[in-house]
C-alpha atoms as a PDB file:
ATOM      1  CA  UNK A   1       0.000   0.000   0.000  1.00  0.00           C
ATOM      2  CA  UNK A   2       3.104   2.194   0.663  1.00  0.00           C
ATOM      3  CA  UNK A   3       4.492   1.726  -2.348  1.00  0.00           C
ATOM      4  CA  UNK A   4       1.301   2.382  -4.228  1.00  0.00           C
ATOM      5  CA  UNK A   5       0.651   5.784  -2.533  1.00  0.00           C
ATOM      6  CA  UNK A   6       4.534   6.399  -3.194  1.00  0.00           C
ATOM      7  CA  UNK A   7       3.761   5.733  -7.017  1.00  0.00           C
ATOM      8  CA  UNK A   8       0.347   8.222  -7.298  1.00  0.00           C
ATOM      9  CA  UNK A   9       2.324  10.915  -5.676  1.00  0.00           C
ATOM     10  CA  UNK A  10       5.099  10.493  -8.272  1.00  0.00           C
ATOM     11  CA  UNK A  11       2.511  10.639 -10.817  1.00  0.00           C
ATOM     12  CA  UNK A  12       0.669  13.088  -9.178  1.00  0.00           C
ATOM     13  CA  UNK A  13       3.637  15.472  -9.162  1.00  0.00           C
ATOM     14  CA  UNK A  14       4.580  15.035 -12.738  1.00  0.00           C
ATOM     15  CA  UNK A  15       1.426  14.532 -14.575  1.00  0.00           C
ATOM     16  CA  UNK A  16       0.336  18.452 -15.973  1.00  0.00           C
ATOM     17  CA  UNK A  17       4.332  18.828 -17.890  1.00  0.00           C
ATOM     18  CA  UNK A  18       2.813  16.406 -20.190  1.00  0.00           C
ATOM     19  CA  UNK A  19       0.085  18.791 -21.497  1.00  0.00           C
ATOM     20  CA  UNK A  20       0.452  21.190 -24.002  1.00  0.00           C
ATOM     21  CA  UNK A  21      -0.752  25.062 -22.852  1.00  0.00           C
ATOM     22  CA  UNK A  22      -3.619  24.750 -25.308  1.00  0.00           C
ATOM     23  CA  UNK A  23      -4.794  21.233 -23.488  1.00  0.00           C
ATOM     24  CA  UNK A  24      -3.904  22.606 -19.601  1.00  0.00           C
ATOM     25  CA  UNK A  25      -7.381  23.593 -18.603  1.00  0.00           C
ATOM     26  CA  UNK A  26      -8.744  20.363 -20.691  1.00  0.00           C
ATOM     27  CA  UNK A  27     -10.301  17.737 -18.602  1.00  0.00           C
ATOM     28  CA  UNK A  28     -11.771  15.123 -21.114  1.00  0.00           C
ATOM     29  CA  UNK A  29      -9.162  12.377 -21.938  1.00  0.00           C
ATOM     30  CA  UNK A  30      -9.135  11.340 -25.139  1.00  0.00           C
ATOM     31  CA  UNK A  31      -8.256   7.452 -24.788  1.00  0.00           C
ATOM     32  CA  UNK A  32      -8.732   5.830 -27.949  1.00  0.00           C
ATOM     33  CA  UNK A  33      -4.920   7.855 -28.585  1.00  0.00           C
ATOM     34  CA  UNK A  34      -3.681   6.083 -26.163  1.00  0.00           C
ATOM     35  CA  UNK A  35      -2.668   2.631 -24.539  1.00  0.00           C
ATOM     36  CA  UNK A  36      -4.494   3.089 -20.924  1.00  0.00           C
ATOM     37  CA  UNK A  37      -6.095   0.735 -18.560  1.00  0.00           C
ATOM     38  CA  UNK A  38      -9.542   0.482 -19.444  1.00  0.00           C
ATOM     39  CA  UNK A  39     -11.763   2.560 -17.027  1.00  0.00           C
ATOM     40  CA  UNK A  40     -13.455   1.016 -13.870  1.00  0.00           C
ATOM     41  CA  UNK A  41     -16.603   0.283 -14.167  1.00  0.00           C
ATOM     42  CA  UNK A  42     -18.517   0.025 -10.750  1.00  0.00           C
ATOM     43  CA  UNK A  43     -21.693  -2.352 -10.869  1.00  0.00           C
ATOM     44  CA  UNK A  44     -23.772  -0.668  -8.092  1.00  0.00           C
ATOM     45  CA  UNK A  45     -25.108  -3.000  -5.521  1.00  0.00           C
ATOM     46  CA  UNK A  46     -28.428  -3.516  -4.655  1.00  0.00           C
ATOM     47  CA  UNK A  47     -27.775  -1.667  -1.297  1.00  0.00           C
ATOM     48  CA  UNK A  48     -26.865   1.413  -2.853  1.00  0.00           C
ATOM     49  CA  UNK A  49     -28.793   1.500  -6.019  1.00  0.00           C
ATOM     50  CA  UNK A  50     -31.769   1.911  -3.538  1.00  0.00           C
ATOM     51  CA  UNK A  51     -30.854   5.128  -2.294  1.00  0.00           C
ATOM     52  CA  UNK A  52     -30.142   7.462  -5.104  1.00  0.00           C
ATOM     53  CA  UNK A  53     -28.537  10.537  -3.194  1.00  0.00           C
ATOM     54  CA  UNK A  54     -25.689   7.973  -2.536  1.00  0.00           C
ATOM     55  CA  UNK A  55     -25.721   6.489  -5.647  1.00  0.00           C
ATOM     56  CA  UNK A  56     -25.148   9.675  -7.143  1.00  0.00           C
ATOM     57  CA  UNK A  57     -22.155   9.893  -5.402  1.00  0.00           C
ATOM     58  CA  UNK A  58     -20.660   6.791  -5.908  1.00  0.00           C
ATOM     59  CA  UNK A  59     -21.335   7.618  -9.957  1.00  0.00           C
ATOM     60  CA  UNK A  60     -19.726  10.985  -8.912  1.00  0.00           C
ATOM     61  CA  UNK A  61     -16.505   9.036  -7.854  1.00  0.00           C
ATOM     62  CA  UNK A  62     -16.491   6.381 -10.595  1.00  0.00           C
ATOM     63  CA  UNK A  63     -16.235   8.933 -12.986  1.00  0.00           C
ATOM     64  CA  UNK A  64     -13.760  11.296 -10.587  1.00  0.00           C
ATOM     65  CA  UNK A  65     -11.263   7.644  -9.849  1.00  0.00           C
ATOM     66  CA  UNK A  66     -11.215   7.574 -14.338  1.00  0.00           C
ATOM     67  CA  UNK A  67     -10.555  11.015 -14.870  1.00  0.00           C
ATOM     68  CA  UNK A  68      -7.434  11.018 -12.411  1.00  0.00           C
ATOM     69  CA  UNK A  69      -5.982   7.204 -13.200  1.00  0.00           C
ATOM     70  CA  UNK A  70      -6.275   8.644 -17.198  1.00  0.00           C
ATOM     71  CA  UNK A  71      -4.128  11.411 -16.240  1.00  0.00           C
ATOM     72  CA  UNK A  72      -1.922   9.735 -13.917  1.00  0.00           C
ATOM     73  CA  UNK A  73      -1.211   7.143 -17.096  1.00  0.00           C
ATOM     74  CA  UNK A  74      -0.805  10.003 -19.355  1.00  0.00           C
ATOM     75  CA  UNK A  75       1.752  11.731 -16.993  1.00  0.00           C
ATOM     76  CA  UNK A  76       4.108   8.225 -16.763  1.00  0.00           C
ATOM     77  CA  UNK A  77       3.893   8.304 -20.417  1.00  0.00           C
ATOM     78  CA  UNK A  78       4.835  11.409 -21.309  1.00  0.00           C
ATOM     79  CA  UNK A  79       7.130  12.139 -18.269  1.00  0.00           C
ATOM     80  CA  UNK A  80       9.083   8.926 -18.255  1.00  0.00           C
ATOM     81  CA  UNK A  81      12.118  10.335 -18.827  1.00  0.00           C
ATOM     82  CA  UNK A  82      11.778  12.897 -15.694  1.00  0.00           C
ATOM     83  CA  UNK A  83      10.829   9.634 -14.002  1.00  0.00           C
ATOM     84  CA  UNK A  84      13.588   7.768 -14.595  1.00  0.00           C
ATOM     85  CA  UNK A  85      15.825  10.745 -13.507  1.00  0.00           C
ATOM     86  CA  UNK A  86      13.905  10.473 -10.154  1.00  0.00           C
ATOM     87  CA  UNK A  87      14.643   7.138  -9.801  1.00  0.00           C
ATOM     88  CA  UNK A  88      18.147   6.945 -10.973  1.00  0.00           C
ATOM     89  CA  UNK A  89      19.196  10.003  -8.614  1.00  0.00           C
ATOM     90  CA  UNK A  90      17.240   8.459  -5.163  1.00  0.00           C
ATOM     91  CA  UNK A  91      19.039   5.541  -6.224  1.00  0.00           C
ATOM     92  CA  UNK A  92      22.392   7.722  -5.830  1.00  0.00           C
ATOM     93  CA  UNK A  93      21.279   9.483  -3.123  1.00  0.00           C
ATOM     94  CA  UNK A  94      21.457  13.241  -5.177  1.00  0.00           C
ATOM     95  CA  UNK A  95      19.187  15.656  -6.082  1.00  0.00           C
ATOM     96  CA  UNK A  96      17.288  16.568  -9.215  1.00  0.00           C
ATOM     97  CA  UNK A  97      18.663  19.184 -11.210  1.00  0.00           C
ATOM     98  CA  UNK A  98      16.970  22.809 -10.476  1.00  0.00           C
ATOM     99  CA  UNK A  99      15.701  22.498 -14.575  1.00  0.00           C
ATOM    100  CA  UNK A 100      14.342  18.922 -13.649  1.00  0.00           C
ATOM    101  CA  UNK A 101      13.244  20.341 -10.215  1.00  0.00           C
ATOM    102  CA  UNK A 102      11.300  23.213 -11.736  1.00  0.00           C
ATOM    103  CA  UNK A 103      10.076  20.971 -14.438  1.00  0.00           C
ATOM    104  CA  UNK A 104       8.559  18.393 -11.772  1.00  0.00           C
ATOM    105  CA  UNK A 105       6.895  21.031  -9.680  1.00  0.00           C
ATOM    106  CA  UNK A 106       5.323  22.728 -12.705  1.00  0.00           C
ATOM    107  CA  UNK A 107       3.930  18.961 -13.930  1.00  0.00           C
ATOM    108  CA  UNK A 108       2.262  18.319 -10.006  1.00  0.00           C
ATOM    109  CA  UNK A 109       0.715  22.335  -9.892  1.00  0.00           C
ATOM    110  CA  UNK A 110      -0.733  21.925 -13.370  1.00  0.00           C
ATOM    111  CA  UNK A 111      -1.836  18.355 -12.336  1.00  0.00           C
ATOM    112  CA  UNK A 112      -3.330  19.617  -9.155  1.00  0.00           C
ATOM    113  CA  UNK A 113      -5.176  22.251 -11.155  1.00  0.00           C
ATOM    114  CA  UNK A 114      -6.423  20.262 -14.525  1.00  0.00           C
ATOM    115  CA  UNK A 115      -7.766  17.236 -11.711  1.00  0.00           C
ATOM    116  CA  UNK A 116      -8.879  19.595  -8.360  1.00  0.00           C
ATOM    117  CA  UNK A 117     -12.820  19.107  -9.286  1.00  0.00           C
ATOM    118  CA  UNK A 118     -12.279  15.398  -9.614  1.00  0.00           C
ATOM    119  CA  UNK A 119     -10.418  15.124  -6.355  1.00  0.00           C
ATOM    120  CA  UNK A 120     -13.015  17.402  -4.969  1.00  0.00           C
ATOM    121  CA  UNK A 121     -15.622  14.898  -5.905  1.00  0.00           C
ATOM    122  CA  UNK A 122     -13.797  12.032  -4.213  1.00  0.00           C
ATOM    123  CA  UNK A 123     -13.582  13.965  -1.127  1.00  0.00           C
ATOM    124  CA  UNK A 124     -16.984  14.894  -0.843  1.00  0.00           C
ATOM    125  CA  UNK A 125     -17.879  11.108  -1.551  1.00  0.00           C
ATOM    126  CA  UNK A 126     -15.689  10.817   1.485  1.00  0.00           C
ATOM    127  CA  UNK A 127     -17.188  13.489   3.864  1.00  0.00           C
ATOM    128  CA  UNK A 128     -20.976  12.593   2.602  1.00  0.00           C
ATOM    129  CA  UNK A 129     -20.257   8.527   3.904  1.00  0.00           C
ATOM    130  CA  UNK A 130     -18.668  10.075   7.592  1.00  0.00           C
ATOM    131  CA  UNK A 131     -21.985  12.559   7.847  1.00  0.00           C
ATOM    132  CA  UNK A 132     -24.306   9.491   7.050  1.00  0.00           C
ATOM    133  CA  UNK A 133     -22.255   7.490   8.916  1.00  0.00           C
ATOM    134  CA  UNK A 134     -22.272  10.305  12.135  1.00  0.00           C
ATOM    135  CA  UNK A 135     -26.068  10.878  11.590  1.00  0.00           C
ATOM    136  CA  UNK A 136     -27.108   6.589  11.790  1.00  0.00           C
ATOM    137  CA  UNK A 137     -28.317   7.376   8.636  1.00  0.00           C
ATOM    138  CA  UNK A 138     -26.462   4.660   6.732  1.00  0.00           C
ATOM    139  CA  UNK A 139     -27.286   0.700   6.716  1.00  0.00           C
ATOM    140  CA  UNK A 140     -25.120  -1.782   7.285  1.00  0.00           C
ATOM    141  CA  UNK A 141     -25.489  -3.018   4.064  1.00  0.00           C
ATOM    142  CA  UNK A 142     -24.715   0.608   2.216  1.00  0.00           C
ATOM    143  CA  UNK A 143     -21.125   0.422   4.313  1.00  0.00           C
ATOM    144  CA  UNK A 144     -20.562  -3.191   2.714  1.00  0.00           C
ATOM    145  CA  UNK A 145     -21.516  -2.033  -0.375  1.00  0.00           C
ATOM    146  CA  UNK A 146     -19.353   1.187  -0.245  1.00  0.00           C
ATOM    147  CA  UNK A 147     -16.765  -0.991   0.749  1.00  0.00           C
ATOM    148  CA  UNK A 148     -16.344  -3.309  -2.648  1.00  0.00           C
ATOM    149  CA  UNK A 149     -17.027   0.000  -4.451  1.00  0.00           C
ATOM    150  CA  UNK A 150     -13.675   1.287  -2.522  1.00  0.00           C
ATOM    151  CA  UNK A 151     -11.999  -2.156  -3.575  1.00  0.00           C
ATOM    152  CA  UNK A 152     -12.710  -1.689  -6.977  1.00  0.00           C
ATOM    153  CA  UNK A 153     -11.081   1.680  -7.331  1.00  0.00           C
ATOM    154  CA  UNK A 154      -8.079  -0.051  -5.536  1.00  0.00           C
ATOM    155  CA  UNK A 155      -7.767  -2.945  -7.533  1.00  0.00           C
ATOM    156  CA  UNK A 156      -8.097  -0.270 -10.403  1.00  0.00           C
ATOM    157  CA  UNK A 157      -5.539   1.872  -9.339  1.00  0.00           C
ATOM    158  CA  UNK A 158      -3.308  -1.541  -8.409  1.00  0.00           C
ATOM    159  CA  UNK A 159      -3.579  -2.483 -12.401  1.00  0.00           C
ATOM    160  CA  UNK A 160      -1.628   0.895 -13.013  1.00  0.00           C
ATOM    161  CA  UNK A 161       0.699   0.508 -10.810  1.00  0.00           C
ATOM    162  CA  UNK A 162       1.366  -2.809 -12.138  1.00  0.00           C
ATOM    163  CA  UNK A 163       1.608  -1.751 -16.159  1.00  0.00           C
ATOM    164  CA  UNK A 164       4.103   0.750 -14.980  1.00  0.00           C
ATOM    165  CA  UNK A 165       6.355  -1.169 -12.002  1.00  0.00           C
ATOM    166  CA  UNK A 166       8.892  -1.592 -14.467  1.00  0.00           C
ATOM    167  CA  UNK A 167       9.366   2.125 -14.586  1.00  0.00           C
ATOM    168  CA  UNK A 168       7.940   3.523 -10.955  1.00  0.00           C
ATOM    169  CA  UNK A 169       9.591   0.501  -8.867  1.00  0.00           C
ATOM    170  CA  UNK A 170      12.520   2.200  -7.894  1.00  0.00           C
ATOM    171  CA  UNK A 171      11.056   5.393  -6.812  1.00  0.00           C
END
């Protein structure tokens, strides 16, 4: 699990450098131009299905958990160079250069930006569960349900970092 958060946040940082200043405020991916995972696709239990406030939501998130893993795909791809300087200088214990330095920080700010309403969405998925939860306003059932939901954006998330372990591995 460590080393998966490790790898997002390495994507995470580098991701927007890949983007062209025409496609920076872009959030559709096109992925037929490119070799990605194929999206998750969440089949809604029964539990939630039935309530369609949280239903909603956990649509919401589906669509939020695509949006970022696209990007985060798109970022190794066109960043693996920068990536492989990370790697090879952690691996000697030295720093990036301040051109590589600048060039990272510039990828995670204009990844931050071009994915902040997705990763809004997921939080709010987040906070809406805890207030349900907080309130007793949740079944037991719902939580379950939730809970292969969140396993399914894992295992989704796992499959990327498992394309690119060859290349993210030693960061």
């Amino acid at each position: 699990m460590k080393k998966l958060l490790l790898s997002l946040l390495v994507a995470v940082v580098l991701l927007p450098a890949c983007q062209s200043d025409s496609d920076k405020h872009r959030i559709i991916v096109h992925r037929d131009k490119r070799d990605l995972v194929a999206p998750v696709k969440v089949e809604l239990p029964e539990a939630i299905r039935k309530d369609p406030e949280l239903a909603k939501a956990v649509t919401d998130a589906e669509e939020a958990i695509n949006e970022i893993s696209a990007n985060i795909e798109i970022l190794i791809q066109d960043n693996e160079d920068l990536l492989r300087k990370l790697a090879d200088k952690q691996n000697k214990g030295q720093e990036l250069s301040i051109g590589d330095a600048l060039r990272a920080a510039k990828v995670g700010t204009s990844f931050m930006a071009k994915n902040s309403e997705a990763l809004k969405t997921l939080s709010d998925l987040n906070k809406y569960i805890e207030s349900r939860k907080d309130q007793n306003n949740i079944t037991e059932a719902q939580i379950q349900a939730i809970e292969h939901v969140t396993n399914t954006f894992q295992k989704h998330m796992e499959k990327i970092q498992k394309k690119y372990d060859y290349l993210l591995k030693d960061i």
